[in-house]
Structures are given as structure tokens and as C-alpha cells.
C-alpha atoms as a PDB file:
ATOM      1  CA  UNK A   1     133.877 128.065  57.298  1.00  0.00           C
ATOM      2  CA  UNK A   2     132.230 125.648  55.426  1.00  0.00           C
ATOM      3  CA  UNK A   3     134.320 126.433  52.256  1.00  0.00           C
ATOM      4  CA  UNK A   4     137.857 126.400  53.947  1.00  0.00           C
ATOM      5  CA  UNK A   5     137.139 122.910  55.587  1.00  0.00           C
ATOM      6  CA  UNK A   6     136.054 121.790  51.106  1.00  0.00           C
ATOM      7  CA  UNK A   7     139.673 123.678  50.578  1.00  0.00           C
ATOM      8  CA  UNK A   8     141.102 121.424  53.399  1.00  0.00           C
ATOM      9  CA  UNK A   9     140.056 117.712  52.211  1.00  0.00           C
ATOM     10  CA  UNK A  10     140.331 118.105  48.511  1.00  0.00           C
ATOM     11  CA  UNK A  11     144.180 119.049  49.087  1.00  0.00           C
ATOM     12  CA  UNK A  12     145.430 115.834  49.121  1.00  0.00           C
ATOM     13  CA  UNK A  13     143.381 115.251  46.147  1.00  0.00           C
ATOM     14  CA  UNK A  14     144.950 118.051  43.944  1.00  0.00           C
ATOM     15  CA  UNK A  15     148.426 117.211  45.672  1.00  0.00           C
ATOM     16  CA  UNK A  16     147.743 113.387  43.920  1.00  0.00           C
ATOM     17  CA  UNK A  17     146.697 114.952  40.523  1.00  0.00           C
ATOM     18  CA  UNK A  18     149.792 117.206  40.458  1.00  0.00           C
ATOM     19  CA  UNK A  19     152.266 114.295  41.232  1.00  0.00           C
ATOM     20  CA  UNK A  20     150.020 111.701  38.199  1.00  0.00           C
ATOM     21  CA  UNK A  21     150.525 114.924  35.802  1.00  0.00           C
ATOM     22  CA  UNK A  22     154.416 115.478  36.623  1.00  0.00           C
ATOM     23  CA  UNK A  23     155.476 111.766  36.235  1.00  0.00           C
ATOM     24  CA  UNK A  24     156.190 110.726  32.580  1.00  0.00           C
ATOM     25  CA  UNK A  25     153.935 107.824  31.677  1.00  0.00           C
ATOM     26  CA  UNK A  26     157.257 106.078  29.581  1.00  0.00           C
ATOM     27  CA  UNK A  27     159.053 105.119  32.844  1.00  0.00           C
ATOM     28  CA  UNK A  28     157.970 101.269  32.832  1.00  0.00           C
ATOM     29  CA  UNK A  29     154.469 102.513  35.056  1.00  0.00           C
ATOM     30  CA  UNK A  30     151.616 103.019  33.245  1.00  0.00           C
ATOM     31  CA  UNK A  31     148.750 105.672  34.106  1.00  0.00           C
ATOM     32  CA  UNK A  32     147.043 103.077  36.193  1.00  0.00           C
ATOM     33  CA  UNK A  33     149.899 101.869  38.300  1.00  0.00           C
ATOM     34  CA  UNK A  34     150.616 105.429  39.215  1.00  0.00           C
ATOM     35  CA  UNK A  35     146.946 106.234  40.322  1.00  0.00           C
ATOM     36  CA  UNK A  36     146.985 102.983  42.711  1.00  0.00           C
ATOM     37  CA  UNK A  37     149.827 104.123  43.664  1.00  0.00           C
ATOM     38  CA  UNK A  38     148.619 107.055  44.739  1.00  0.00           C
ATOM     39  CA  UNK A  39     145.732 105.999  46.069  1.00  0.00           C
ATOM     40  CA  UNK A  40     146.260 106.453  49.967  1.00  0.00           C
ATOM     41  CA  UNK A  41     146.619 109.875  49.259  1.00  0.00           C
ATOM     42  CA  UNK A  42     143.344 109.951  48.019  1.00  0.00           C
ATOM     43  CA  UNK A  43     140.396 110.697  50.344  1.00  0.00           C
ATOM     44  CA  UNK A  44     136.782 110.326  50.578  1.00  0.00           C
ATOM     45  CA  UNK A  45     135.198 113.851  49.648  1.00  0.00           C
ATOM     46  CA  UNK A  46     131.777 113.955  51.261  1.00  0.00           C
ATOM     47  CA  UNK A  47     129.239 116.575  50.409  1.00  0.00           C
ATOM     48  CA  UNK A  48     127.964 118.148  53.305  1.00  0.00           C
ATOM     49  CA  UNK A  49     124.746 120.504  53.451  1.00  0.00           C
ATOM     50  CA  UNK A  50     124.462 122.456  56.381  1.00  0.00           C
ATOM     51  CA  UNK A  51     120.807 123.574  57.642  1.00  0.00           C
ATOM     52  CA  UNK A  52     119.706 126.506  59.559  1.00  0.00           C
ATOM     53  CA  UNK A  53     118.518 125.442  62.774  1.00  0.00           C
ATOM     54  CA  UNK A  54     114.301 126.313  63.205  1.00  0.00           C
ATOM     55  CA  UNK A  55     113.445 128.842  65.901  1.00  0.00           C
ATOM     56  CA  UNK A  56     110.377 127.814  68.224  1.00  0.00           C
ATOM     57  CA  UNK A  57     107.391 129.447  66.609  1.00  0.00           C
ATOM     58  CA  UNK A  58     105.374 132.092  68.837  1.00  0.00           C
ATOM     59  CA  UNK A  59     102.386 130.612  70.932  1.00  0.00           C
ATOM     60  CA  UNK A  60      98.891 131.636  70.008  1.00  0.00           C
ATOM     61  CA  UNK A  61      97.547 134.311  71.431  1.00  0.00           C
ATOM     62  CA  UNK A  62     100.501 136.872  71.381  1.00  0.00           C
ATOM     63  CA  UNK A  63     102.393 135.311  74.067  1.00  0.00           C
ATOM     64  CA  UNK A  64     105.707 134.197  72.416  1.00  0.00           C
ATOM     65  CA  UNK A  65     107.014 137.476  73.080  1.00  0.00           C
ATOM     66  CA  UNK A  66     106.307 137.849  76.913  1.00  0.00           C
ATOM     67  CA  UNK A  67     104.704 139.571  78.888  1.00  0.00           C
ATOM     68  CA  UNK A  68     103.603 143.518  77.809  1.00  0.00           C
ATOM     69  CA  UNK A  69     103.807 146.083  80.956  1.00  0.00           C
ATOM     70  CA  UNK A  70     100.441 147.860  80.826  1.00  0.00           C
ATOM     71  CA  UNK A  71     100.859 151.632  80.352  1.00  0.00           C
ATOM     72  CA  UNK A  72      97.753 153.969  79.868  1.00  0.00           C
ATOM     73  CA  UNK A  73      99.574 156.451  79.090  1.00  0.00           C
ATOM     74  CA  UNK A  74     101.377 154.727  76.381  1.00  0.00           C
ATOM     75  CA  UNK A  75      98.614 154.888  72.991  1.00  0.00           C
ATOM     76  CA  UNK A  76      95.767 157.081  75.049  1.00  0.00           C
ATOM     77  CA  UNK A  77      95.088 158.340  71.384  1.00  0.00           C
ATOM     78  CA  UNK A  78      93.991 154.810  70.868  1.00  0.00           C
ATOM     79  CA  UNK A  79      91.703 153.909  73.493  1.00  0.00           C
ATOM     80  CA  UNK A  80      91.408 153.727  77.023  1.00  0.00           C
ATOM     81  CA  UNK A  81      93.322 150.588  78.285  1.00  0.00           C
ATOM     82  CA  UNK A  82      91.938 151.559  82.120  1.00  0.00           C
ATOM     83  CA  UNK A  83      88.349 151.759  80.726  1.00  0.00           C
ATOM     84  CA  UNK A  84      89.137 148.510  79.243  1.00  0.00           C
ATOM     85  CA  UNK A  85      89.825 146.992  82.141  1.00  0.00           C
ATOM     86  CA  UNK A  86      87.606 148.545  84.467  1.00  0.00           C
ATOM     87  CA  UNK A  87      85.190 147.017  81.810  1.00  0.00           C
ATOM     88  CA  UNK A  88      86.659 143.490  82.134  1.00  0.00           C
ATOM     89  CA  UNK A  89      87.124 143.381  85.906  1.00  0.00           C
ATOM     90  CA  UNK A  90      83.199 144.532  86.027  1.00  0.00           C
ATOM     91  CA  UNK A  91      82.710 141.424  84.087  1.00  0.00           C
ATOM     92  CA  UNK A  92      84.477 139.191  86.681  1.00  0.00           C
ATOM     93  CA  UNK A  93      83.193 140.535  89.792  1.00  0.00           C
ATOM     94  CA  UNK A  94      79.633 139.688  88.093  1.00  0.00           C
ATOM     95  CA  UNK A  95      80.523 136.315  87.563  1.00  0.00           C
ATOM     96  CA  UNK A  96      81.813 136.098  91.736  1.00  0.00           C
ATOM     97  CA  UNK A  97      78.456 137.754  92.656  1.00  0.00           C
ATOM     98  CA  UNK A  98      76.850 135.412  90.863  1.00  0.00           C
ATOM     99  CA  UNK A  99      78.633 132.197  92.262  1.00  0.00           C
ATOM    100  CA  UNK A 100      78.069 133.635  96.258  1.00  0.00           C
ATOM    101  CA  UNK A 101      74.429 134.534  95.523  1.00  0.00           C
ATOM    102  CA  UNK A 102      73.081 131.825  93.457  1.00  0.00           C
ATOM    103  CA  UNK A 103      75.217 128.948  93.353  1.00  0.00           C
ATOM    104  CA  UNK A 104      75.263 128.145  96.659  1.00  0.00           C
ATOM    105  CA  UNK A 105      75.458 124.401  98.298  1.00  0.00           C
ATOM    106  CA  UNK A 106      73.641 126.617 101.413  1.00  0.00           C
ATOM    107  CA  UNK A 107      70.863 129.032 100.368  1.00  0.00           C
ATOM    108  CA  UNK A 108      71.456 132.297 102.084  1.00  0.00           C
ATOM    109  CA  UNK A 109      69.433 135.308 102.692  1.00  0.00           C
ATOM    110  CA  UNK A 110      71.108 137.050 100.538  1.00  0.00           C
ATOM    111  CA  UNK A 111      70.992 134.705  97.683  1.00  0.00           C
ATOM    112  CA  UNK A 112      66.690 134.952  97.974  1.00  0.00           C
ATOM    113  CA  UNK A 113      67.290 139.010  97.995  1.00  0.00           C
ATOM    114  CA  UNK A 114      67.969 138.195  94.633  1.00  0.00           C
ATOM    115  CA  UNK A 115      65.356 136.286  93.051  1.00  0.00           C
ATOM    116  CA  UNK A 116      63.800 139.062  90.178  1.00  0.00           C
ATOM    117  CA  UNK A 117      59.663 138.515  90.197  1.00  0.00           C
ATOM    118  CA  UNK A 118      57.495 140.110  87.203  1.00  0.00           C
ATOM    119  CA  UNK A 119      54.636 142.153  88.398  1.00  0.00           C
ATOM    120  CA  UNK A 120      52.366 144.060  86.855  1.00  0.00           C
ATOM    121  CA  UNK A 121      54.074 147.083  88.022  1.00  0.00           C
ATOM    122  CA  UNK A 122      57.602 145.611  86.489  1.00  0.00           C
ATOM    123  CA  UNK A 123      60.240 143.364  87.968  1.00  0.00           C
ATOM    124  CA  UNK A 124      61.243 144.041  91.220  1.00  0.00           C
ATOM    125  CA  UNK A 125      64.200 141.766  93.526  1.00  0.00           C
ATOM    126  CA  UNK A 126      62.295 139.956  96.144  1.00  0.00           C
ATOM    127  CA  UNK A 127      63.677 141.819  98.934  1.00  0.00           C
ATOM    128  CA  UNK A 128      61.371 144.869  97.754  1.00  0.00           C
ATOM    129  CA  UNK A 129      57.981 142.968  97.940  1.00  0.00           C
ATOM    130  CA  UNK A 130      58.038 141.032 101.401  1.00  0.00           C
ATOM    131  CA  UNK A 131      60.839 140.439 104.197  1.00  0.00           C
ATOM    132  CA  UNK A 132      62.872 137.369 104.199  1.00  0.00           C
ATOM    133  CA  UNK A 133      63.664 135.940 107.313  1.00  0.00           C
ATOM    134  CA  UNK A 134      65.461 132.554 107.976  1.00  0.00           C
ATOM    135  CA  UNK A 135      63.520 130.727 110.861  1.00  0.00           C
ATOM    136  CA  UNK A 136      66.233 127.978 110.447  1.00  0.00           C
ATOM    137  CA  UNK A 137      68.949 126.619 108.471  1.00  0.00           C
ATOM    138  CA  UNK A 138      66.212 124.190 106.683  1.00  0.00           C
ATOM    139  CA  UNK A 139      63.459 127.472 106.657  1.00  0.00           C
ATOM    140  CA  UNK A 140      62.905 130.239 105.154  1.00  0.00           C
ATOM    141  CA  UNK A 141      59.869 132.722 105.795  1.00  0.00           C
ATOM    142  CA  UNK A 142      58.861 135.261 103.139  1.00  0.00           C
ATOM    143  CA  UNK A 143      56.465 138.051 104.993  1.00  0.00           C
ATOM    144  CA  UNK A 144      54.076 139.166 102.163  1.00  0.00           C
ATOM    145  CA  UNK A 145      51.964 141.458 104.377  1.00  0.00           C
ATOM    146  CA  UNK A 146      53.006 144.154 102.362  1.00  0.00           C
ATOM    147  CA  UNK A 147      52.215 143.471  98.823  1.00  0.00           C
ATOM    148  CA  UNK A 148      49.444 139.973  99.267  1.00  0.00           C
ATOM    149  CA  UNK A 149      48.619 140.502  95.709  1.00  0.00           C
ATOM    150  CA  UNK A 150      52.132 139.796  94.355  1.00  0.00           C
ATOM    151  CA  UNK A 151      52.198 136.245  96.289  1.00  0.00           C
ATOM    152  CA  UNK A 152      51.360 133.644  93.223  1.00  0.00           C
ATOM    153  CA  UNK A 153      54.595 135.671  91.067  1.00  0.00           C
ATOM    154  CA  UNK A 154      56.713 135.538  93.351  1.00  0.00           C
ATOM    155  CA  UNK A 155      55.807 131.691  94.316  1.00  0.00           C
ATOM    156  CA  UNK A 156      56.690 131.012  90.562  1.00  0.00           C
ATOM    157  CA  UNK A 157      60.079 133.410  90.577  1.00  0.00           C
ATOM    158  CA  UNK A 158      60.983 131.106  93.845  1.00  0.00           C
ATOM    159  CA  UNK A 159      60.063 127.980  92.206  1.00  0.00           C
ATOM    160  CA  UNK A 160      61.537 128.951  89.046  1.00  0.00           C
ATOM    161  CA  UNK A 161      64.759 130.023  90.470  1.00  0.00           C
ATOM    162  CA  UNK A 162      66.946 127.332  89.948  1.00  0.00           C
ATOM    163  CA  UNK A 163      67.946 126.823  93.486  1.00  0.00           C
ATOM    164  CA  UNK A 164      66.303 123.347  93.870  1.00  0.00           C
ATOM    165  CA  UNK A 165      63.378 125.737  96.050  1.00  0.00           C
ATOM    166  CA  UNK A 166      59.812 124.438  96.598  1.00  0.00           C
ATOM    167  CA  UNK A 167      57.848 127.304  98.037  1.00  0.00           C
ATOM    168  CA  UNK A 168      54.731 126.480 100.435  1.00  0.00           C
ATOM    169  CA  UNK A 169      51.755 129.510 101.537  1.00  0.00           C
ATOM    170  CA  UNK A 170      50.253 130.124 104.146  1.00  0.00           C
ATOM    171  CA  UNK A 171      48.353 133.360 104.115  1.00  0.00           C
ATOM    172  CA  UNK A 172      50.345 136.377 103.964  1.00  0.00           C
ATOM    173  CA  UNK A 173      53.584 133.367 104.643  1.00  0.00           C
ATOM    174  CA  UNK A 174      55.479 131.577 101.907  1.00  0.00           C
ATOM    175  CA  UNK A 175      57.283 129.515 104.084  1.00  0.00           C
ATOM    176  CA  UNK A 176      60.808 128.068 101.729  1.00  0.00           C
ATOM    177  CA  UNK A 177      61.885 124.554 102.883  1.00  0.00           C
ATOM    178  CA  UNK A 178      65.863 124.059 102.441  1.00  0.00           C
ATOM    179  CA  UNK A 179      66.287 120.639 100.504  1.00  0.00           C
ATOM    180  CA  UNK A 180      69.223 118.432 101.344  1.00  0.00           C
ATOM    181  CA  UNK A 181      71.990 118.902  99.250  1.00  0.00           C
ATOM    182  CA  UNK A 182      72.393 115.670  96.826  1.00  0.00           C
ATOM    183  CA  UNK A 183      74.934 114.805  93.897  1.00  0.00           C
ATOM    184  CA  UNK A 184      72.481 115.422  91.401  1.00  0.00           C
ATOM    185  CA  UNK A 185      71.699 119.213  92.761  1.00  0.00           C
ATOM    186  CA  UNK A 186      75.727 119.413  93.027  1.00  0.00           C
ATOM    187  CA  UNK A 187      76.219 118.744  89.579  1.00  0.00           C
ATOM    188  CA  UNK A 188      73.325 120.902  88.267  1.00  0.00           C
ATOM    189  CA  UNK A 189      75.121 124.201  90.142  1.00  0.00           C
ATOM    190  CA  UNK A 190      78.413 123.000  88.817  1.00  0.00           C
ATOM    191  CA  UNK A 191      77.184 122.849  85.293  1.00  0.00           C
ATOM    192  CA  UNK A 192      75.582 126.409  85.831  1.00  0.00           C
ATOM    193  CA  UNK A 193      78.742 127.214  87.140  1.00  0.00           C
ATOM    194  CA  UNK A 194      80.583 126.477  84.047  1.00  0.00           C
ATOM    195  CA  UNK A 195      77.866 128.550  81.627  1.00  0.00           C
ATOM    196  CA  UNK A 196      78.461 131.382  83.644  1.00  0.00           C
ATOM    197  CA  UNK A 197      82.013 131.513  83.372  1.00  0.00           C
ATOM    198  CA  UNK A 198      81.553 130.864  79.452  1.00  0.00           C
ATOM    199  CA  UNK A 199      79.266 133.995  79.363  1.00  0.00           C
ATOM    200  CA  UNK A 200      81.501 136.454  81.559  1.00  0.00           C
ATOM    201  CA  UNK A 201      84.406 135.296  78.970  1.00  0.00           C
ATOM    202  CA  UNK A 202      82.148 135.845  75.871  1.00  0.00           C
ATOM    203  CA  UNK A 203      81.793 139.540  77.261  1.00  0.00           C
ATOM    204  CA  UNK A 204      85.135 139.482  78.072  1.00  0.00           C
ATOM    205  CA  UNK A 205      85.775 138.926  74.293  1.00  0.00           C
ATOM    206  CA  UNK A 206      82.910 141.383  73.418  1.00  0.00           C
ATOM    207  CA  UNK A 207      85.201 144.345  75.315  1.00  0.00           C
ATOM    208  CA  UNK A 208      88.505 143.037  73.458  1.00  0.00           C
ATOM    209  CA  UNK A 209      86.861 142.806  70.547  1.00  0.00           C
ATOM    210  CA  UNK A 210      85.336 146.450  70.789  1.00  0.00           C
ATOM    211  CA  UNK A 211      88.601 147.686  71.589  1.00  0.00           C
ATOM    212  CA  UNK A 212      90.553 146.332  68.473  1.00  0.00           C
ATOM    213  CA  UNK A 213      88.327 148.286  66.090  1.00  0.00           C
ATOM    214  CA  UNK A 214      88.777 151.084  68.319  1.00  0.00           C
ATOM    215  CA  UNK A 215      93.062 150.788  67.680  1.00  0.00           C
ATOM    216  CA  UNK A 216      92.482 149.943  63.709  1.00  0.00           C
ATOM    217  CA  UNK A 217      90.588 153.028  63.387  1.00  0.00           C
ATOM    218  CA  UNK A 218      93.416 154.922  64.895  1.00  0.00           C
ATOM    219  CA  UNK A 219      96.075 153.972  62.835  1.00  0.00           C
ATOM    220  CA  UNK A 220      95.609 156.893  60.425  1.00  0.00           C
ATOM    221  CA  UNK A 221      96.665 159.125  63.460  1.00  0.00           C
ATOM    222  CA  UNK A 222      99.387 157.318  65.304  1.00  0.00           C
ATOM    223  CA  UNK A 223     102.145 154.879  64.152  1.00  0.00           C
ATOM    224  CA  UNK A 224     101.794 151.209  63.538  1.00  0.00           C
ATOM    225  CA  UNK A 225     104.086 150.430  66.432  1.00  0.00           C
ATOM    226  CA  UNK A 226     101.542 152.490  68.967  1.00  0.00           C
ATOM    227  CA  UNK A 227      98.935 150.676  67.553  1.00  0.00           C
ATOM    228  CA  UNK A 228     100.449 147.642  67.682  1.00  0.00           C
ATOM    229  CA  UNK A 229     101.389 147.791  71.095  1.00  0.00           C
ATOM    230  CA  UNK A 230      98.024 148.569  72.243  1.00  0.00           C
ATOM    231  CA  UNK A 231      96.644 145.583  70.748  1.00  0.00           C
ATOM    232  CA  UNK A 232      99.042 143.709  72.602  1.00  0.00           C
ATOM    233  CA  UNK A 233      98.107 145.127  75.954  1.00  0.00           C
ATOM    234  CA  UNK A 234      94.497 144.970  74.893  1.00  0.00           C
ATOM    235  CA  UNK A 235      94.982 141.125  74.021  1.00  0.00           C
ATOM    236  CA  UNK A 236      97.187 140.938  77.190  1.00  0.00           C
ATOM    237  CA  UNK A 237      94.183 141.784  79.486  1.00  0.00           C
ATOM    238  CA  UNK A 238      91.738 139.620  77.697  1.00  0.00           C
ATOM    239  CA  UNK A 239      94.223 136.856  78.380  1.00  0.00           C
ATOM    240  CA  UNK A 240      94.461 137.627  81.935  1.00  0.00           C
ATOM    241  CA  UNK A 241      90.857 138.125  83.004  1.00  0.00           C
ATOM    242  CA  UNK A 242      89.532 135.130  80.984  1.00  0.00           C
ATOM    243  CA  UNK A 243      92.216 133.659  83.135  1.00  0.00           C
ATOM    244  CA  UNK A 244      91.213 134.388  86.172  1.00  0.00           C
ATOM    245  CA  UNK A 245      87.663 133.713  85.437  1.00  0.00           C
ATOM    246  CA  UNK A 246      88.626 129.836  85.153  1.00  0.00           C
ATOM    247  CA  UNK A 247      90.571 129.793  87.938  1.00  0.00           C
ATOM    248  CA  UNK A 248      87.207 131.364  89.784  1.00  0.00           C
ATOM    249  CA  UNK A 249      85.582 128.352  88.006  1.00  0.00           C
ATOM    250  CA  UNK A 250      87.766 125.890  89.510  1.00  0.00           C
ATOM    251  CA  UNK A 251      87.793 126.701  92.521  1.00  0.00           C
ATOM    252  CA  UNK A 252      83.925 126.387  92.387  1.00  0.00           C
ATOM    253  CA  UNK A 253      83.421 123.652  90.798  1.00  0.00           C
ATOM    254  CA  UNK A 254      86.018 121.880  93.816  1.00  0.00           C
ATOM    255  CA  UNK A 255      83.720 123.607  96.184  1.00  0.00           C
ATOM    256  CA  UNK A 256      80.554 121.992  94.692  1.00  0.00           C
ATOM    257  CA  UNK A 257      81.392 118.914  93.655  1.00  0.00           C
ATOM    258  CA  UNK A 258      83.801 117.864  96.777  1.00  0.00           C
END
């Protein structure tokens, strides 16, 4: 097209030329007066460079080419995209045991059950060395009748827990006063919040990571395009369940810090 529309404005041009050549100079008009002459036949040739138009480049992470439907079945020679998975959503429902259990605004029964105290025998959950029982929302009672000896560790797992706790004996009793919640303790549960989320995504990674070698190893056995597909649905899930770990984070961190 772009040569047609040169064609189309020099014709004029070469019409002009033609007439100068044809026209014998000795008529009284010299070379001069017949190019003025011609002159409003002339017009203004402009050069004009056309430029391919850039295509958006791909976002990181894969996803300029949409979404990839998740098929097991499709490069099992690979590697297991459901163990994958099952490996990653193990990773996230970690991370939301961890948020109900330990970072709290209310301590909980459940989130003492928890607490791991070294023994001499091992560690053992707190739960397995004396019966929690809460006497009120602001009191806790720990019944060490069964294992008295194990009462100074498991003051120092209770203190040591992070929970804001500050356990009290008294005799086979470690009684576990509830502090008030303040902005200070709010922000200290947020910001453990937020490194817990970091470290369920880092093992997130870990599984995506472990399942890439897994497809490059395979790619003496199987096409390129089976392999490469994999690695999209591997990188797919990754991008998902680190995903939905931040929105768990959010959601937390609104629930702490409201």
C-alpha cells in the first residue's frame, strides 16, 4: 500500500517532467520560465516511514498468556501436579492453624493445647502434661497433679510463648492471667502475622521449586511442549496459593489491628 500511494503523488511530478522535456526550449521561454510555469503541478513529496505498532509485553510470572486449566492427567510422566498441590494447600492450612491457635486477640484453650515444653523425656504439647481449664475469660488454670516435676518447663514454655502470658504457681496450679489487649500487643501479633505468611510462601516456593527440577529432568522423555505446560501449571499453583496466603494475611492483620 505504501508503494502505490509513492506511485500516486509523484505522478504529477513525472506528468511536469514529461511536458519540460516535450517543449522546445527555442520558443521565446526559456528552461526556467517553463518550470515556474509548471510549478502548480508540482507537489510536495514527503517521505513517510511507517512503524510496526509494539505488542504489550507478557507480565512476570507467566501470566500474559492467561490462565492454564490444571490437568493431572496432562504431563503425569512429569510429576504429580495433585501431589503438588496437596503439598501447597498443606502449607496454607498450617499457616490458618497457626493464625486461630496462636495469634489470637483472645487466648483460647486451644491455643495453650499448643504451647510445646522440653522435658527431659522430650517435648511434649502442654495438653499432655496437666489439664487446662479456663476459670474465666481473664484465667486460666493449668492442673499439674499429674506430672509436678515438669512445672518450672512448662512455666518457661508459657512465659516464653509469645502470647503476652505471665504464668503464676501455686502448688500443683499455674494459674495464667489474661492481659488486656493493648496496641502494642496488637502490633506484635500482626508483625508475627506477617513472618508467618512469608515462611508458608518460602515453602510454597520450596515445593515449586522442587517441582521444576522434577519437569527439566523429564524432558529427555516427553516433548518440550509437555514439559512446558507443566511448568506453567506448576507456576500457576504457586501463584495461586501464595495468593491466597496474603489474602489470609489481610484479613488478619484487619482483624488485629482494627
Amino acid at each position: 500500500m505504501s508503494l502505490i500511494r509513492s506511485i500516486i503523488r509523484l505522478q504529477p511530478l513525472v506528468s511536469c517532467a514529461t511536458s519540460i522535456i516535450r517543449q522546445p526550449v527555442n520558443h521565446g521561454r526559456s528552461a526556467n520560465q517553463l518550470l515556474s510555469c509548471r510549478s502548480h503541478d508540482l507537489v510536495k513529496i514527503t517521505a513517510v516511514r511507517y512503524y510496526a505498532k509494539k505488542g504489550k509485553k507478557p507480565q512476570k510470572g507467566g501470566k500474559g498468556g492467561g490462565r492454564v486449566e490444571i490437568n493431572s492427567s496432562v504431563g503425569s510422566a512429569v510429576t504429580d501436579i495433585e501431589a503438588v498441590r496437596g503439598k501447597m494447600q498443606k502449607a496454607l492450612d498450617a499457616l490458618k492453624e497457626e493464625y486461630v491457635k496462636n495469634l489470637s486477640l483472645r487466648t483460647s484453650v486451644g491455643s495453650l493445647d499448643s504451647i510445646s515444653v522440653q522435658t527431659i523425656n522430650g517435648r511434649f504439647p502442654l495438653n499432655h502434661l496437666g489439664q487446662i481449664v479456663m476459670k474465666s475469660p481473664q484465667m486460666y488454670h493449668v492442673n499439674m497433679v499429674g506430672a509436678p516435676q515438669e512445672i518450672p518447663s512448662v512455666l518457661q514454655a508459657i512465659g516464653q510463648s509469645g502470647m503476652n502470658l505471665n504464668p503464676i504457681q501455686e502448688g500443683n496450679t499455674i494459674k495464667v492471667p489474661i492481659p488486656k489487649v493493648t496496641k502494642e500487643h496488637r502490633e506484635n501479633l500482626a508483625k508475627k502475622a506477617k513472618t508467618a505468611c512469608n515462611k508458608t510462601k518460602d515453602q510454597i516456593r520450596d515445593i515449586r521449586n522442587q517441582a521444576m527440577k522434577e519437569a527439566k529432568k523429564a524432558k529427555s522423555t516427553v516433548s518440550e511442549d509437555t514439559v512446558r505446560l507443566v511448568e506453567k501449571q506448576v507456576q500457576q499453583l504457586t501463584d495461586d496459593f501464595n495468593g491466597n496466603a496474603e489474602k489470609i494475611l489481610e484479613a488478619k492483620s484487619k482483624e488485629l489491628l482494627k
